[in-house]
Protein backbone atom coordinates (compact mmCIF):
# COMPACT_ATOMS: atom_id res chain seq x y z
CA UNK A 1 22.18 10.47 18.35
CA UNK A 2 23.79 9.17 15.35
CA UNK A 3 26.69 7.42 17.05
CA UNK A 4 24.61 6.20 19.84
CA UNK A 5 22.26 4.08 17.72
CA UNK A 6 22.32 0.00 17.95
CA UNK A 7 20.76 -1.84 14.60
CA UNK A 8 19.28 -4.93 14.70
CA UNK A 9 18.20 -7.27 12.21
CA UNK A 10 15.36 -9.49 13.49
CA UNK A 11 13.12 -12.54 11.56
CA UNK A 12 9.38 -11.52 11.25
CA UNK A 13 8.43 -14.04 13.81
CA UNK A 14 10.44 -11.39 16.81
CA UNK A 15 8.31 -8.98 16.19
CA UNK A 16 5.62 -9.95 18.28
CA UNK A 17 7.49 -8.74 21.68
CA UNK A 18 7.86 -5.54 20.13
CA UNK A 19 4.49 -4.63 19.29
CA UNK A 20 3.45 -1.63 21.88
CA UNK A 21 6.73 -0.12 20.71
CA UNK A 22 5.94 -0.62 17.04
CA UNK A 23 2.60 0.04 17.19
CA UNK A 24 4.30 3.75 18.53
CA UNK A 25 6.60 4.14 15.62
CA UNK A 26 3.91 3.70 13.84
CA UNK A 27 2.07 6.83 15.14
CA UNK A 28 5.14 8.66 15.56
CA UNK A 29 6.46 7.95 11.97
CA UNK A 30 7.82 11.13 9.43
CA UNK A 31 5.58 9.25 6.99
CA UNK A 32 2.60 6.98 7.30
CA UNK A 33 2.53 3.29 6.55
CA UNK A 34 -0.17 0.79 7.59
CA UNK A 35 1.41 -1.60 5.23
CA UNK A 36 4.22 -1.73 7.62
CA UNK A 37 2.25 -1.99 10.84
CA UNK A 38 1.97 -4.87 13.41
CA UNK A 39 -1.46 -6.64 11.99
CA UNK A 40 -0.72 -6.16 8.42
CA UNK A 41 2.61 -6.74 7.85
CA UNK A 42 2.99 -9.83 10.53
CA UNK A 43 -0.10 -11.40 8.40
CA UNK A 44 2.63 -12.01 5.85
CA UNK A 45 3.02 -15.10 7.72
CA UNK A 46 0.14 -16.47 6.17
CA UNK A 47 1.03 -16.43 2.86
CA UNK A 48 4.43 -18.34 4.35
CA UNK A 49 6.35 -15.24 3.96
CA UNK A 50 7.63 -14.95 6.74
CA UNK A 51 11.31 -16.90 6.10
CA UNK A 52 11.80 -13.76 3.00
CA UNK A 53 11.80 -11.34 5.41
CA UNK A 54 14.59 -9.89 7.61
CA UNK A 55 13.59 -6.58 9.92
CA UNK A 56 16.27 -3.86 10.65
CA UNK A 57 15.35 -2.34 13.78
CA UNK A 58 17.17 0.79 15.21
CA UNK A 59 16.60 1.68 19.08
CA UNK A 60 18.92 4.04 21.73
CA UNK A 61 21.42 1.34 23.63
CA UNK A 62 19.58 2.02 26.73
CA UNK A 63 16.86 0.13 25.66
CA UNK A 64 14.65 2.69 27.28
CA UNK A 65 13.80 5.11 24.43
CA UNK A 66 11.07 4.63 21.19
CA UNK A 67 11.94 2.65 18.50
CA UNK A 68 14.17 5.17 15.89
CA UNK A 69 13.44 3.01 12.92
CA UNK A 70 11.84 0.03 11.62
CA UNK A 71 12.66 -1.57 8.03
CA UNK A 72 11.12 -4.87 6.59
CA UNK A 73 13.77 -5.96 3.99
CA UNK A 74 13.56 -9.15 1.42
CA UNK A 75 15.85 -10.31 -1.40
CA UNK A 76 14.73 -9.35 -5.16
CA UNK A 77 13.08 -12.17 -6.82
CA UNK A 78 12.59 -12.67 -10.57
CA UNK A 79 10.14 -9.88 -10.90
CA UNK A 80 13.08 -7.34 -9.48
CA UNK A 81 15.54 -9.35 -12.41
CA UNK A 82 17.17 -11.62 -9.33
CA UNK A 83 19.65 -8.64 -8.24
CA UNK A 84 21.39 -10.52 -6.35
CA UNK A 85 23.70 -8.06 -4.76
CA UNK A 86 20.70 -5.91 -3.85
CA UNK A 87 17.87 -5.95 -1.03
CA UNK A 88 14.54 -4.26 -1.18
CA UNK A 89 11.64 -2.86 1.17
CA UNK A 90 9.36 -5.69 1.56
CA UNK A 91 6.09 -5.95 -0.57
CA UNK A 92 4.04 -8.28 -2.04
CA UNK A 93 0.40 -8.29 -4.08
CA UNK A 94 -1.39 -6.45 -1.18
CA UNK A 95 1.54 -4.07 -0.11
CA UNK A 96 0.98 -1.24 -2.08
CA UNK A 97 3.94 1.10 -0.22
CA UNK A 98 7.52 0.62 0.82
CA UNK A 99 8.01 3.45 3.12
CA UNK A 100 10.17 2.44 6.39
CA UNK A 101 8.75 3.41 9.53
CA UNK A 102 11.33 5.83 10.76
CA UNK A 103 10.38 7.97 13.97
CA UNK A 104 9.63 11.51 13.00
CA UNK A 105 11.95 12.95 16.17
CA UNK A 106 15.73 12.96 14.95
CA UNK A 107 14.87 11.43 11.44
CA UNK A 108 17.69 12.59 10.00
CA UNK A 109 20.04 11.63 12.90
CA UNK A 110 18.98 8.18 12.46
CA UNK A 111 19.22 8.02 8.76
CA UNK A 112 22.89 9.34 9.18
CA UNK A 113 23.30 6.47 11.64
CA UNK A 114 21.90 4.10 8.93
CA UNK A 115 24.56 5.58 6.55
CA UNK A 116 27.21 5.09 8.70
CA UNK A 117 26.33 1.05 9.54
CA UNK A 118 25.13 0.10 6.40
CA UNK A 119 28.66 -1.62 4.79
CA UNK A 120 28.35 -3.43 7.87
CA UNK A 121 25.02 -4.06 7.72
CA UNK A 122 24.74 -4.99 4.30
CA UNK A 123 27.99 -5.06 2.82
CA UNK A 124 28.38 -4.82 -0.99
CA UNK A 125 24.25 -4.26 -1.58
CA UNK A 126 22.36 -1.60 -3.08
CA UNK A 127 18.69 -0.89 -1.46
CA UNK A 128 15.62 -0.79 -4.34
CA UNK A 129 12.46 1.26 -2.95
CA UNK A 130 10.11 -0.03 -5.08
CA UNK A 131 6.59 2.18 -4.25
CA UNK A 132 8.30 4.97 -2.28
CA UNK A 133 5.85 8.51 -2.32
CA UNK A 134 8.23 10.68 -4.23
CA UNK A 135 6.66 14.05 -2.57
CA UNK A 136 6.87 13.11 1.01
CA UNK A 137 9.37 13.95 3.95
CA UNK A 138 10.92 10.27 4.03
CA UNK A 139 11.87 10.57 0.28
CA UNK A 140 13.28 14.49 0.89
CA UNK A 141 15.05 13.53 4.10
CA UNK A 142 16.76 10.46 2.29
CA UNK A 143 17.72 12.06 -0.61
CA UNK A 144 19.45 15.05 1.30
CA UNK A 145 21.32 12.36 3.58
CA UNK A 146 22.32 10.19 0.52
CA UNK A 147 23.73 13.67 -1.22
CA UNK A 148 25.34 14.71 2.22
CA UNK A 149 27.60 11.59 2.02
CA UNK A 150 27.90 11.29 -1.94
CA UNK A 151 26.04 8.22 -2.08
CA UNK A 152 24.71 7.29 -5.76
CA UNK A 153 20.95 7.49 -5.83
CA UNK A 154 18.40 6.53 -9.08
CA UNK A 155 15.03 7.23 -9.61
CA UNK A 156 13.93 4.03 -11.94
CA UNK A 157 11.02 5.45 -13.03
CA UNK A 158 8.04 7.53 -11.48
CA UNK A 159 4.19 7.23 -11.78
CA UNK A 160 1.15 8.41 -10.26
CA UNK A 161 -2.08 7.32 -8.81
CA UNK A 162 -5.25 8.64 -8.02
CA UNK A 163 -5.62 10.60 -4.40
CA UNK A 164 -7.75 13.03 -2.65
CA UNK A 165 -5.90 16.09 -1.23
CA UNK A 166 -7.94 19.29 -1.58
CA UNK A 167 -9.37 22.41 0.74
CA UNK A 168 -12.59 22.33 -1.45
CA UNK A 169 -15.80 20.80 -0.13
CA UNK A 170 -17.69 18.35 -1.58
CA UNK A 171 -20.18 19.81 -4.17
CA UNK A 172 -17.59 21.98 -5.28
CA UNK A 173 -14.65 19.21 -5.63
CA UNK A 174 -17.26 16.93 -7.04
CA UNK A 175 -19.08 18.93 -9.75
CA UNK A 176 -19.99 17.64 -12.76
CA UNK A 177 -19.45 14.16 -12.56
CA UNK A 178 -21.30 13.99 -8.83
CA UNK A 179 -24.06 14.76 -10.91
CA UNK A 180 -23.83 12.12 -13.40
CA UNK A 181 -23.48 9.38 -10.04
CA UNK A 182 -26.34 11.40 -8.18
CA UNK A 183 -28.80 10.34 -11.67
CA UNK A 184 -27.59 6.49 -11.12
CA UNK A 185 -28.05 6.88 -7.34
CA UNK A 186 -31.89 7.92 -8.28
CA UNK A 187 -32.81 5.14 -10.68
CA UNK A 188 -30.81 2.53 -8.25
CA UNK A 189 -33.30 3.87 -5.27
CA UNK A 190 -36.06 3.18 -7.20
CA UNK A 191 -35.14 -0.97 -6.29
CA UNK A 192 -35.36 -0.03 -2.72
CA UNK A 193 -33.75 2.31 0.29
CA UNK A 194 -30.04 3.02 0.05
CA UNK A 195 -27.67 3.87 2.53
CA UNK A 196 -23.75 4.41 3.15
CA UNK A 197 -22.55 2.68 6.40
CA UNK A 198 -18.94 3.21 7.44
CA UNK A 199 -17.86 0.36 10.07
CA UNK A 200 -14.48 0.08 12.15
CA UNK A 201 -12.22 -2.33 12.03
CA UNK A 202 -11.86 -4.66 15.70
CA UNK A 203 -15.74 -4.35 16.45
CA UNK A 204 -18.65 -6.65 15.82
CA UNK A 205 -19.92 -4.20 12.35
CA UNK A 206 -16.59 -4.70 11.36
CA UNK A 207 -16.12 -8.33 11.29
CA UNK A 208 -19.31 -8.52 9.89
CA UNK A 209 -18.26 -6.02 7.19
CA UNK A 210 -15.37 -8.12 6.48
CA UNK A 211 -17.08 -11.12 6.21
CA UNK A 212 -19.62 -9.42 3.76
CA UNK A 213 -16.52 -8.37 1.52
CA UNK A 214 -14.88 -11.37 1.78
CA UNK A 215 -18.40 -13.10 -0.17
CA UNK A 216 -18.88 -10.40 -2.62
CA UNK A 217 -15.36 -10.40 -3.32
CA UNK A 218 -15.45 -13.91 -4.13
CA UNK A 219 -18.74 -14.03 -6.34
CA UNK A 220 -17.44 -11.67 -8.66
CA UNK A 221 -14.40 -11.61 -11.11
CA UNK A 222 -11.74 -12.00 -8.90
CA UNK A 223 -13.58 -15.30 -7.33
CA UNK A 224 -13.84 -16.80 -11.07
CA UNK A 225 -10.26 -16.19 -11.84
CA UNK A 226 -9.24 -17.69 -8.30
CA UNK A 227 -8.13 -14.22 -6.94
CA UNK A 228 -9.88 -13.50 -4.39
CA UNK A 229 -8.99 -13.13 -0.89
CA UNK A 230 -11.19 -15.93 -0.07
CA UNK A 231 -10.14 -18.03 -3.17
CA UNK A 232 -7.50 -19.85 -0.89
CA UNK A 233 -6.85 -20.32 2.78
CA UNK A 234 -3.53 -18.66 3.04
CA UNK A 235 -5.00 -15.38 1.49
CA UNK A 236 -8.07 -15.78 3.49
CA UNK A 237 -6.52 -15.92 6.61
CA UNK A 238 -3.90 -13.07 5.59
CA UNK A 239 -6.77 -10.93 5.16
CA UNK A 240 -8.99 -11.63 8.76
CA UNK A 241 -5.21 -10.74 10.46
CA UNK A 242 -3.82 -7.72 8.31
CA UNK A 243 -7.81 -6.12 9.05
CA UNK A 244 -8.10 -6.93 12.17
CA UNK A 245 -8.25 -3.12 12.69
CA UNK A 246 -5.80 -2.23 15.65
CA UNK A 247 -2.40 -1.42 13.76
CA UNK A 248 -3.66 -0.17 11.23
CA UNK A 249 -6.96 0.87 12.11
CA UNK A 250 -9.52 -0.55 9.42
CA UNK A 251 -12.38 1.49 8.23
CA UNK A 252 -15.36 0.05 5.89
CA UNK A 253 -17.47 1.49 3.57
CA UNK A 254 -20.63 0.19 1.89
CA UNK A 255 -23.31 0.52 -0.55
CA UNK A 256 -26.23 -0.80 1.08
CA UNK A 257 -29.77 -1.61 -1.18
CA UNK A 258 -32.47 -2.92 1.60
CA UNK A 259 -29.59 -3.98 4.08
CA UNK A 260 -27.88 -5.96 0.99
CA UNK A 261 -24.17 -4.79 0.19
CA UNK A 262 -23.95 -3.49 -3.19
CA UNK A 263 -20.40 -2.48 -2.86
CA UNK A 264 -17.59 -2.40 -0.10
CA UNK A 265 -14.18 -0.70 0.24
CA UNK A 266 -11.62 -1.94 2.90
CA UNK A 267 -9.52 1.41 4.21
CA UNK A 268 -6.95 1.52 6.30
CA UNK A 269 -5.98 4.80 8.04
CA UNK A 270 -2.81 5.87 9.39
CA UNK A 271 -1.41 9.23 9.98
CA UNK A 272 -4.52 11.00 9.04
CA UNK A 273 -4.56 9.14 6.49
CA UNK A 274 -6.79 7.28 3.90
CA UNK A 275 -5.67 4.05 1.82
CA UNK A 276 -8.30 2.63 0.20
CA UNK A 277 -6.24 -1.32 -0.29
CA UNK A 278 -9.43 -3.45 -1.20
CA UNK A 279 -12.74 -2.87 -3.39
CA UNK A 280 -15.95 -5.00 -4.53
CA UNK A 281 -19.17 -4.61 -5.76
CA UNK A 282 -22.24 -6.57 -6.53
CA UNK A 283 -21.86 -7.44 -10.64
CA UNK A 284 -25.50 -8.06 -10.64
CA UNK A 285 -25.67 -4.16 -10.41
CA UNK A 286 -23.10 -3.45 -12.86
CA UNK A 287 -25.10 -0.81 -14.86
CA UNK A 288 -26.23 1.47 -11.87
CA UNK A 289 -21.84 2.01 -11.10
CA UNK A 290 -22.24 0.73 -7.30
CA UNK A 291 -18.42 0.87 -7.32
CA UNK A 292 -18.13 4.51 -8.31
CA UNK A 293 -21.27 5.34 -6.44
CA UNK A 294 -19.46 4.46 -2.88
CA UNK A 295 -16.14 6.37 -4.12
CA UNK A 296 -17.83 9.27 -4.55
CA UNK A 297 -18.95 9.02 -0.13
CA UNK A 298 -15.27 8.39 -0.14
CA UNK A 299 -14.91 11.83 -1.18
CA UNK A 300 -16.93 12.80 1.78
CA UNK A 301 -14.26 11.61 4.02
CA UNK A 302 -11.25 13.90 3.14
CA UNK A 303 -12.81 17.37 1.60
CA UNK A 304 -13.95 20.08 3.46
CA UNK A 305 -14.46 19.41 7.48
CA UNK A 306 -14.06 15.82 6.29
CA UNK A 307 -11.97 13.18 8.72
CA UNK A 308 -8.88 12.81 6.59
CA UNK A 309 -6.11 14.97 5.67
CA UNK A 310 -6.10 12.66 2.51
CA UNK A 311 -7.13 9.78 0.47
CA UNK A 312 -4.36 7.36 -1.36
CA UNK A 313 -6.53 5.34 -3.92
CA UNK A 314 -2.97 2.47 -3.49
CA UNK A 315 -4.36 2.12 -7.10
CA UNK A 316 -2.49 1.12 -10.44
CA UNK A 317 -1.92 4.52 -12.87
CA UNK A 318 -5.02 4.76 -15.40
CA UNK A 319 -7.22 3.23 -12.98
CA UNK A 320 -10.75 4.40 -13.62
CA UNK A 321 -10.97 6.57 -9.95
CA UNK A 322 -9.09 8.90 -12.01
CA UNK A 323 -12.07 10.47 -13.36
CA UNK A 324 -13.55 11.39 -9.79
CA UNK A 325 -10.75 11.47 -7.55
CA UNK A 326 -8.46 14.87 -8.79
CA UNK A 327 -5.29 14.88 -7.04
CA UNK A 328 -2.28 12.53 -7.43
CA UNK A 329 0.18 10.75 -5.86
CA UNK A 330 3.50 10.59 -7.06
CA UNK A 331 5.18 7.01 -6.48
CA UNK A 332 9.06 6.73 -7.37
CA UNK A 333 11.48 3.69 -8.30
CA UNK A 334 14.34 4.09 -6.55
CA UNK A 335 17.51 2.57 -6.17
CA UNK A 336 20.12 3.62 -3.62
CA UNK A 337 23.90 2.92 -3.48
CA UNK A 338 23.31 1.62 0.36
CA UNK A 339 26.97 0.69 0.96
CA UNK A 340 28.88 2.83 -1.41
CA UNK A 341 29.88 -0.15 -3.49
CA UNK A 342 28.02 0.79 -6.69
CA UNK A 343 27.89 4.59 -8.02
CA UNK A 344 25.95 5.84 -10.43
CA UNK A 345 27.21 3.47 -13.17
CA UNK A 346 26.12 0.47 -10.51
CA UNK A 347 22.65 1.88 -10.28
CA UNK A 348 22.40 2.58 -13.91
CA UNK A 349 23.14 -1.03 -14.78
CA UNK A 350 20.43 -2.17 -12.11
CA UNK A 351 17.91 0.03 -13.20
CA UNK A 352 18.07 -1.42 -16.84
CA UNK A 353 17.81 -5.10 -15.86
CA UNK A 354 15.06 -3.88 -13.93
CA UNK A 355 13.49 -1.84 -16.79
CA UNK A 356 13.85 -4.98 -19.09
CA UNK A 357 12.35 -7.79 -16.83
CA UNK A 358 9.41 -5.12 -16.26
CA UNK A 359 8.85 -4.42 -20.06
CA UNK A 360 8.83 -8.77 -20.46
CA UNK A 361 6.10 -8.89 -17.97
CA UNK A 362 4.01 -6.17 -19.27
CA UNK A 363 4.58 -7.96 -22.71
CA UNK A 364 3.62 -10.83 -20.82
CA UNK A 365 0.29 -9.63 -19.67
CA UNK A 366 -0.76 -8.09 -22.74
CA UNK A 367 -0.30 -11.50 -24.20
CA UNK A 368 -2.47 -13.25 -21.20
CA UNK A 369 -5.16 -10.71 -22.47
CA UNK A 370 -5.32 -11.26 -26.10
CA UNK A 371 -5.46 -14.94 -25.83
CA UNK A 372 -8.20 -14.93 -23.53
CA UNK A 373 -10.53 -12.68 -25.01
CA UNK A 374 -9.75 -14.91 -28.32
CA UNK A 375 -10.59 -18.02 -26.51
CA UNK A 376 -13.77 -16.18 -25.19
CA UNK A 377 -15.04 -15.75 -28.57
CA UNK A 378 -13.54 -18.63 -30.22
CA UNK A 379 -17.00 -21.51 -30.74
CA UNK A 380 -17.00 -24.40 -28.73
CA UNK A 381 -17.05 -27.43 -29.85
């Protein structure tokens, strides 16, 4: 299959005439990706992203077979250190994975293809993975063909993030601290009835769930710091395509207090699986944990007979789910000599401009922080 391969690289705007075929890959994929589906990753054309990216597409010459592989690609930007002689898997603030869609029959075939075109393709660049699942087949598969053909590979660095991936149901998986929710679930009911209401993506509930999140999203911190989905058109309107719920299908979740949303989770599910990409709740309830309180019927979903094989929180290491959700998910940094044009010393010297303009913006942040919880309590005048 290898030699019989043709690669394309496309604009984001051709992608549109492909979309029962990608819409396959996407089912037929060695690893899951909704981030790289049709309605999510084409709704980078709202946030006028769509000139960054270019779209390697792999396909048998007949034209008649599936779509091998699929592989949105952008140029670093300051946040990656400008590497100029490098490209990377697309992503942006709402793409929290950079696995290619590769089809699961003859993955590694089509991976020794890519090996084989690449100083063609891409000649004289190194390939940065920057949220690649460091446990799953893609990253195995990659590595193996990478060593086959003595082509430098780096792991940057590696963290994890909270996930759901157990054979235990739920009063056993969540124990103790279900109990501690369960006594704020009591003295919340005493305002009124509560329920949990899932909704899909792509029907009436669903629009109307995303319109719900949308407003609570917006009247809570994220709307006062003008981050919100709904804080600007672009981002609006990237949301009401990427959730359209087709490719990826969208699932909701909600808190509901007498038919009023307390708190909402936006899920997308590919694969059998569950990525949990956008949360809100109601700060007005702050104290009785609405947040936590609809996490824990997340739970529901992926233990025991649940619907899901797993959950991936997509969240940032530390984050608070942490305490609920037990599993992880190991996320790697990776660089790969592409083209054979770097080695290891190549990589090295990536990885540590990389590693430096990520230390600045932590710095950065940490800064942003302290100054505005000084200018919080400063008096004034």
């Amino acid at each position: 299959m290898s030699a019989a391969l043709v690669w394309s690289i496309l604009p984001l705007d051709a992608l549109g005439d492909l979309r029962a075929e990608w819409e396959a890959l996407a089912v037929a994929a060695i690893d899951p990706n909704p981030f790289y589906e049709p309605d999510f990753l084409l709704a980078a054309q709202a946030l006028g992203e769509a000139g960054r990216i270019s779209v390697l597409i792999a396909r048998d010459p007949s034209g008649g077979g599936p779509l091998r592989a699929l592989i949105p690609l952008r140029r670093p930007g300051w946040r990656q250190g400008w590497l100029r002689t490098a490209w990377m898997m697309h992503d942006n603030a709402y793409t929290p994975l950079t696995t290619p869609l590769l089809h699961r029959d003859g993955a590694d075939e089509t991976l020794a293809s890519l090996l084989d075109e690449a100083p063609a393709l891409f000649p004289g660049s190194a390939w940065l993975f920057p949220l690649l699942p460091a446990a799953r087949p893609f990253r195995a598969r990659l590595q193996a063909a990478l060593d086959e053909r003595g082509r430098a590979h780096l792991v940057v660095r590696q963290f994890a993030r909270a996930a759901i991936e157990t054979t235990e149901n739920f009063e056993a998986y969540t124990g103790r601290h279900g109990q501690t929710l369960l006594r704020r679930e009591r003295k919340l009911a005493t305002h009124g009835r509560i329920q949990y209401v899932v909704a899909e993506g792509g029907t009436p509930a669903g629009q109307a769930m995303l319109d719900a999140f949308l407003a609570l999203e917006a009247k809570g911190w994220k709307g006062r710091q003008g981050t919100a989905l709904a804080s600007r058109p672009e981002s609006d309107a990237f949301a009401r395509q990427a959730f359209r719920g087709t490719s990826p299908a969208t699932l909701y979740e909600a808190l509901m207090l007498n038919d009023r949303p307390l708190a909402i989770n936006v899920n997308l599910l590919s694969g059998g699986v569950l990525y949990t990409i956008k949360a809100a709740f109601d700060e007005d309830f702050r104290g009785y944990s609405p947040g936590n309180l609809l996490d824990r019927h997340t739970i529901a979903l992926a233990t025991g007979n649940g619907a899901f094989s797993r959950v991936d929180s997509c969240a940032v290491p530390d984050h608070p789910l942490e305490i609920h959700w037990q599993e992880r998910e190991a996320i790697a940094v990776m660089l790969v000599d592409w083209s054979g044009s770097f080695g290891a010393a190549g990589l090295g010297r990536m990885a540590a401009r990389l590693t430096r303009v990520e230390q600045g913006i932590r710095r950065l942040a940490a800064l942003r922080v302290r100054w505005r919880r000084g200018s919080a309590g400063s008096p004034k005048g």
